[in-house]
C-alpha atoms as a PDB file:
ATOM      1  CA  UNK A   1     118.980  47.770  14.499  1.00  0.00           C
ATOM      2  CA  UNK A   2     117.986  49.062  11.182  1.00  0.00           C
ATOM      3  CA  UNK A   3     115.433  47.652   9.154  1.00  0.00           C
ATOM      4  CA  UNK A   4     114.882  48.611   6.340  1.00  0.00           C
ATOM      5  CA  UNK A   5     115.709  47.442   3.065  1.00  0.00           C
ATOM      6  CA  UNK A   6     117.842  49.957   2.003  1.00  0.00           C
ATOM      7  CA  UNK A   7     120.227  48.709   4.861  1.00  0.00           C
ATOM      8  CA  UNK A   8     120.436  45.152   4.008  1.00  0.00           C
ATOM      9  CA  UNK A   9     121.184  46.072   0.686  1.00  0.00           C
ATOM     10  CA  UNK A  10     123.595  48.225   1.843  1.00  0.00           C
ATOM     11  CA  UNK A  11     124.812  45.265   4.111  1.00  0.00           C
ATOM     12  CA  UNK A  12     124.832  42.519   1.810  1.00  0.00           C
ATOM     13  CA  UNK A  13     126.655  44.333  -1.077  1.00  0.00           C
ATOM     14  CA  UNK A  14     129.887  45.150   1.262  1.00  0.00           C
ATOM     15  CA  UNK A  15     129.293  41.763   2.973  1.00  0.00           C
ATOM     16  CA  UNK A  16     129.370  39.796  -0.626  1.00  0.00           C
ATOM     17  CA  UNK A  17     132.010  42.410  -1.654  1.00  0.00           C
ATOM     18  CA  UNK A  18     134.155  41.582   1.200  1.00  0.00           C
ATOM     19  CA  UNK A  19     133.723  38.181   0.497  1.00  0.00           C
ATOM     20  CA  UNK A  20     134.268  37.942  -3.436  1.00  0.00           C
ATOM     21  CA  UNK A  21     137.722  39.929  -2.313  1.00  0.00           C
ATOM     22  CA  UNK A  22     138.713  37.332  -0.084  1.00  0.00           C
ATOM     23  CA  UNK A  23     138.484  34.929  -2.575  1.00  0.00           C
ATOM     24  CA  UNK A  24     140.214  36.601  -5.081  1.00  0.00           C
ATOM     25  CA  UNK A  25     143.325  36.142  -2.516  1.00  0.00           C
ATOM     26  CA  UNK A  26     142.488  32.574  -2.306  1.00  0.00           C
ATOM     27  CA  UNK A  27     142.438  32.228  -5.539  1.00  0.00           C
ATOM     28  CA  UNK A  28     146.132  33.846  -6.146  1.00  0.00           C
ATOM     29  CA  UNK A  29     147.116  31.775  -3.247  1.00  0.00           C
ATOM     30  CA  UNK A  30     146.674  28.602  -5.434  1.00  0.00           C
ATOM     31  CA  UNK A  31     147.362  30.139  -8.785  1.00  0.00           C
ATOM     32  CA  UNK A  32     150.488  31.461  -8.026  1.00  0.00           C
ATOM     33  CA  UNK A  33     151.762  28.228  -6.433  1.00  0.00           C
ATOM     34  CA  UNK A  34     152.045  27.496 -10.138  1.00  0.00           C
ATOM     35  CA  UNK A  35     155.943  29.167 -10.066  1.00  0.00           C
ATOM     36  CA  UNK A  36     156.837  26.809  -7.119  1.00  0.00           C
ATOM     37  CA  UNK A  37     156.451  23.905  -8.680  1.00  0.00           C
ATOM     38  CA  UNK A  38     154.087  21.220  -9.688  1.00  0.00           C
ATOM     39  CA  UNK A  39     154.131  19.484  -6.232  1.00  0.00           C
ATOM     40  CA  UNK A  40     153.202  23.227  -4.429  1.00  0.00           C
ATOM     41  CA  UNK A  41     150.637  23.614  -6.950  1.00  0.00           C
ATOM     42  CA  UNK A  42     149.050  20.384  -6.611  1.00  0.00           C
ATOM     43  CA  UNK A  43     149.358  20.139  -2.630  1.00  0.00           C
ATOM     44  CA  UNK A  44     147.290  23.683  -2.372  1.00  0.00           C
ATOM     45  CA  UNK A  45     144.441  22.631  -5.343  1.00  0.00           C
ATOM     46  CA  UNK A  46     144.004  19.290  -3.527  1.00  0.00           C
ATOM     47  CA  UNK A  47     143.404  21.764   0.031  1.00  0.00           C
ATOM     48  CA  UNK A  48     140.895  23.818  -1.873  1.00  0.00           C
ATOM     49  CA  UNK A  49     139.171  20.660  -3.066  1.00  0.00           C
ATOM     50  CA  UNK A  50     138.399  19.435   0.252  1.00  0.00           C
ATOM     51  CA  UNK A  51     134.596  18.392   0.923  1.00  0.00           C
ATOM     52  CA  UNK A  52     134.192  22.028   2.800  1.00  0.00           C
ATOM     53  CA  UNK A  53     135.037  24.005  -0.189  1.00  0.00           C
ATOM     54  CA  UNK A  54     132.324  22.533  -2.556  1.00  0.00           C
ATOM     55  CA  UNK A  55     129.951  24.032  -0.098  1.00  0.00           C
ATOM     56  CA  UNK A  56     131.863  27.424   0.248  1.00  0.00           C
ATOM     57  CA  UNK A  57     131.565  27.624  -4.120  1.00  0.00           C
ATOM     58  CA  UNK A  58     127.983  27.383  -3.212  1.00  0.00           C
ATOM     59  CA  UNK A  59     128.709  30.255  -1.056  1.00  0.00           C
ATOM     60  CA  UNK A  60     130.670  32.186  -3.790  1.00  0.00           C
ATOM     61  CA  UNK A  61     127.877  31.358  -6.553  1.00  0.00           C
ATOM     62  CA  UNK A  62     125.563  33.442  -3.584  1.00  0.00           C
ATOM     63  CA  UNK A  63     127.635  35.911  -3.425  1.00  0.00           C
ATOM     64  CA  UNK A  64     128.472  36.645  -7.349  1.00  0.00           C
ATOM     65  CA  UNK A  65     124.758  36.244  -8.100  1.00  0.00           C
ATOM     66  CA  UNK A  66     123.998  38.837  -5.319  1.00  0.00           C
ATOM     67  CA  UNK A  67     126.257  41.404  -6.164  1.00  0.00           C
ATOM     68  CA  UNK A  68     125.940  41.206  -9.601  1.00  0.00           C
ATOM     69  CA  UNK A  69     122.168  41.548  -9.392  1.00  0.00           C
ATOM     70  CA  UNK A  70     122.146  44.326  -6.925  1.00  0.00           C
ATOM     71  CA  UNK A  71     124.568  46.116  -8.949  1.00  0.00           C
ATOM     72  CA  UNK A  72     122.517  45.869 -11.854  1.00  0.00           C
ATOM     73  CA  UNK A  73     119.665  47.311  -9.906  1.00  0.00           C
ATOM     74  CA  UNK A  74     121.981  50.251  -8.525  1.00  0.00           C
ATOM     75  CA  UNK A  75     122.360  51.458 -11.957  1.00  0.00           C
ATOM     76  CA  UNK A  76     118.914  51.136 -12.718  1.00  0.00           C
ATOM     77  CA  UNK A  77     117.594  53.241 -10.005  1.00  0.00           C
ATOM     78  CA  UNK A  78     120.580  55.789 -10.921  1.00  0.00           C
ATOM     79  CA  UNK A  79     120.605  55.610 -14.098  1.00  0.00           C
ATOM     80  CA  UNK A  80     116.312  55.796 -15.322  1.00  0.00           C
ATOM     81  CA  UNK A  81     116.172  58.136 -11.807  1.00  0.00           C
ATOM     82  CA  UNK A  82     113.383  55.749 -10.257  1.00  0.00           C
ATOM     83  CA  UNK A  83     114.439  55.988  -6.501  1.00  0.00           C
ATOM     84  CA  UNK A  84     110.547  55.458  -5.506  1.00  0.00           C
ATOM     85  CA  UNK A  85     110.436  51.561  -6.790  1.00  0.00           C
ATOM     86  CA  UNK A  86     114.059  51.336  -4.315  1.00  0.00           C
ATOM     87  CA  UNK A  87     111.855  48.755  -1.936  1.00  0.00           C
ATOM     88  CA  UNK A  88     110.398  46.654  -4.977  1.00  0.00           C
ATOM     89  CA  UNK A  89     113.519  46.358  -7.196  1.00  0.00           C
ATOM     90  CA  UNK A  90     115.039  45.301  -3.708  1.00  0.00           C
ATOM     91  CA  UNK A  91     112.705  42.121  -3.293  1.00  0.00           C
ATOM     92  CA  UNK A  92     113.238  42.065  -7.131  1.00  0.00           C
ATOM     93  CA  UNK A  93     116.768  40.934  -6.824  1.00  0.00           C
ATOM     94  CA  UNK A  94     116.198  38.874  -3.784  1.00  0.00           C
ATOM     95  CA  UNK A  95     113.937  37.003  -5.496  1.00  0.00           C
ATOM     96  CA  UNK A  96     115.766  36.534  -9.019  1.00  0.00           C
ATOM     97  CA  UNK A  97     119.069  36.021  -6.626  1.00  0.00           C
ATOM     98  CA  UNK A  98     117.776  33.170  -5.243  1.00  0.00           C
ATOM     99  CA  UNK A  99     116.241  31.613  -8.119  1.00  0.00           C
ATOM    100  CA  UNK A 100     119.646  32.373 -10.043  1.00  0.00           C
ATOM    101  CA  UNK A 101     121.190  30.862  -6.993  1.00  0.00           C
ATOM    102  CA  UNK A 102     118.900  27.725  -6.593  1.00  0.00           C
ATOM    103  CA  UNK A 103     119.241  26.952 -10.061  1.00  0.00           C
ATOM    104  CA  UNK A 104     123.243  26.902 -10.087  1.00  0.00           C
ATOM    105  CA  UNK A 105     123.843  25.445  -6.511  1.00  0.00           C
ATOM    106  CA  UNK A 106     121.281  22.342  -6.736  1.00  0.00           C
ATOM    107  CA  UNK A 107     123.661  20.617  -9.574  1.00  0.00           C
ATOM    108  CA  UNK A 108     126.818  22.055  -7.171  1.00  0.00           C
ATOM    109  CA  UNK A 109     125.652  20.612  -4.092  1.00  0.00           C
ATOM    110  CA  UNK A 110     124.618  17.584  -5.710  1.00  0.00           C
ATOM    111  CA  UNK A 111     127.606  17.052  -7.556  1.00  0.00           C
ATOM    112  CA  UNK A 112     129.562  17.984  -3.862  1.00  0.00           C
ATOM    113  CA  UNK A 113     126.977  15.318  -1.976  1.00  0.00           C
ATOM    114  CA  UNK A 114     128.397  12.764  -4.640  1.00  0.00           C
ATOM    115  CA  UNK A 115     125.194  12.404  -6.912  1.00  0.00           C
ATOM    116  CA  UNK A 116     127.558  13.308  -9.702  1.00  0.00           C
END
């Protein structure tokens, strides 16, 4: 197993990737219900509004914030040609990720654990 943090950068870019893709899909699933008719429409947003999704938009907010920080960091080690600060920009975005994240999903979850 590889351990270094190149590789779970590596990982968790095509793993949020993967997962921002998948959404998009879900996301035309329900949109384009919208030519079916209002009943089609509304049946599918009342599935995606189901107690399990609030937590899996948690999930997406993860996944945006991830990729869109680690992307920013890819272009700054391409870009200013600073491979050798690779390991510290890495725990750089994991730690603005997380506070990026933290901050966004605490009023999610609450609002999804009913403390609107």
């Amino acid at each position: 197993m590889y351990k270094t943090t190149g590789f779970f950068s590596f990982a968790l870019r095509r793993i949020t990737g993967v997962a921002l893709a998948l959404y998009l899909f879900l996301h035309m699933w329900v949109i384009g219900s919208i030519n079916q008719g209002q009943a089609a429409f509304d049946d599918r947003l009342a599935t995606v509004q189901q107690p399990i999704f609030k937590f899996l938009e948690i999930a997406l907010l993860a996944a945006v914030v991830y990729h869109g920080v680690d992307g920013i960091r890819l272009l700054i080690v391409h870009y200013f040609n600073v491979a050798e600060y690779r390991r510290s920009l890495f725990y750089a975005v994991m730690v603005v990720s997380a506070l990026l994240i933290i901050a966004g999903g605490l009023p999610m979850l609450m609002f999804a654990l009913g403390g609107h």
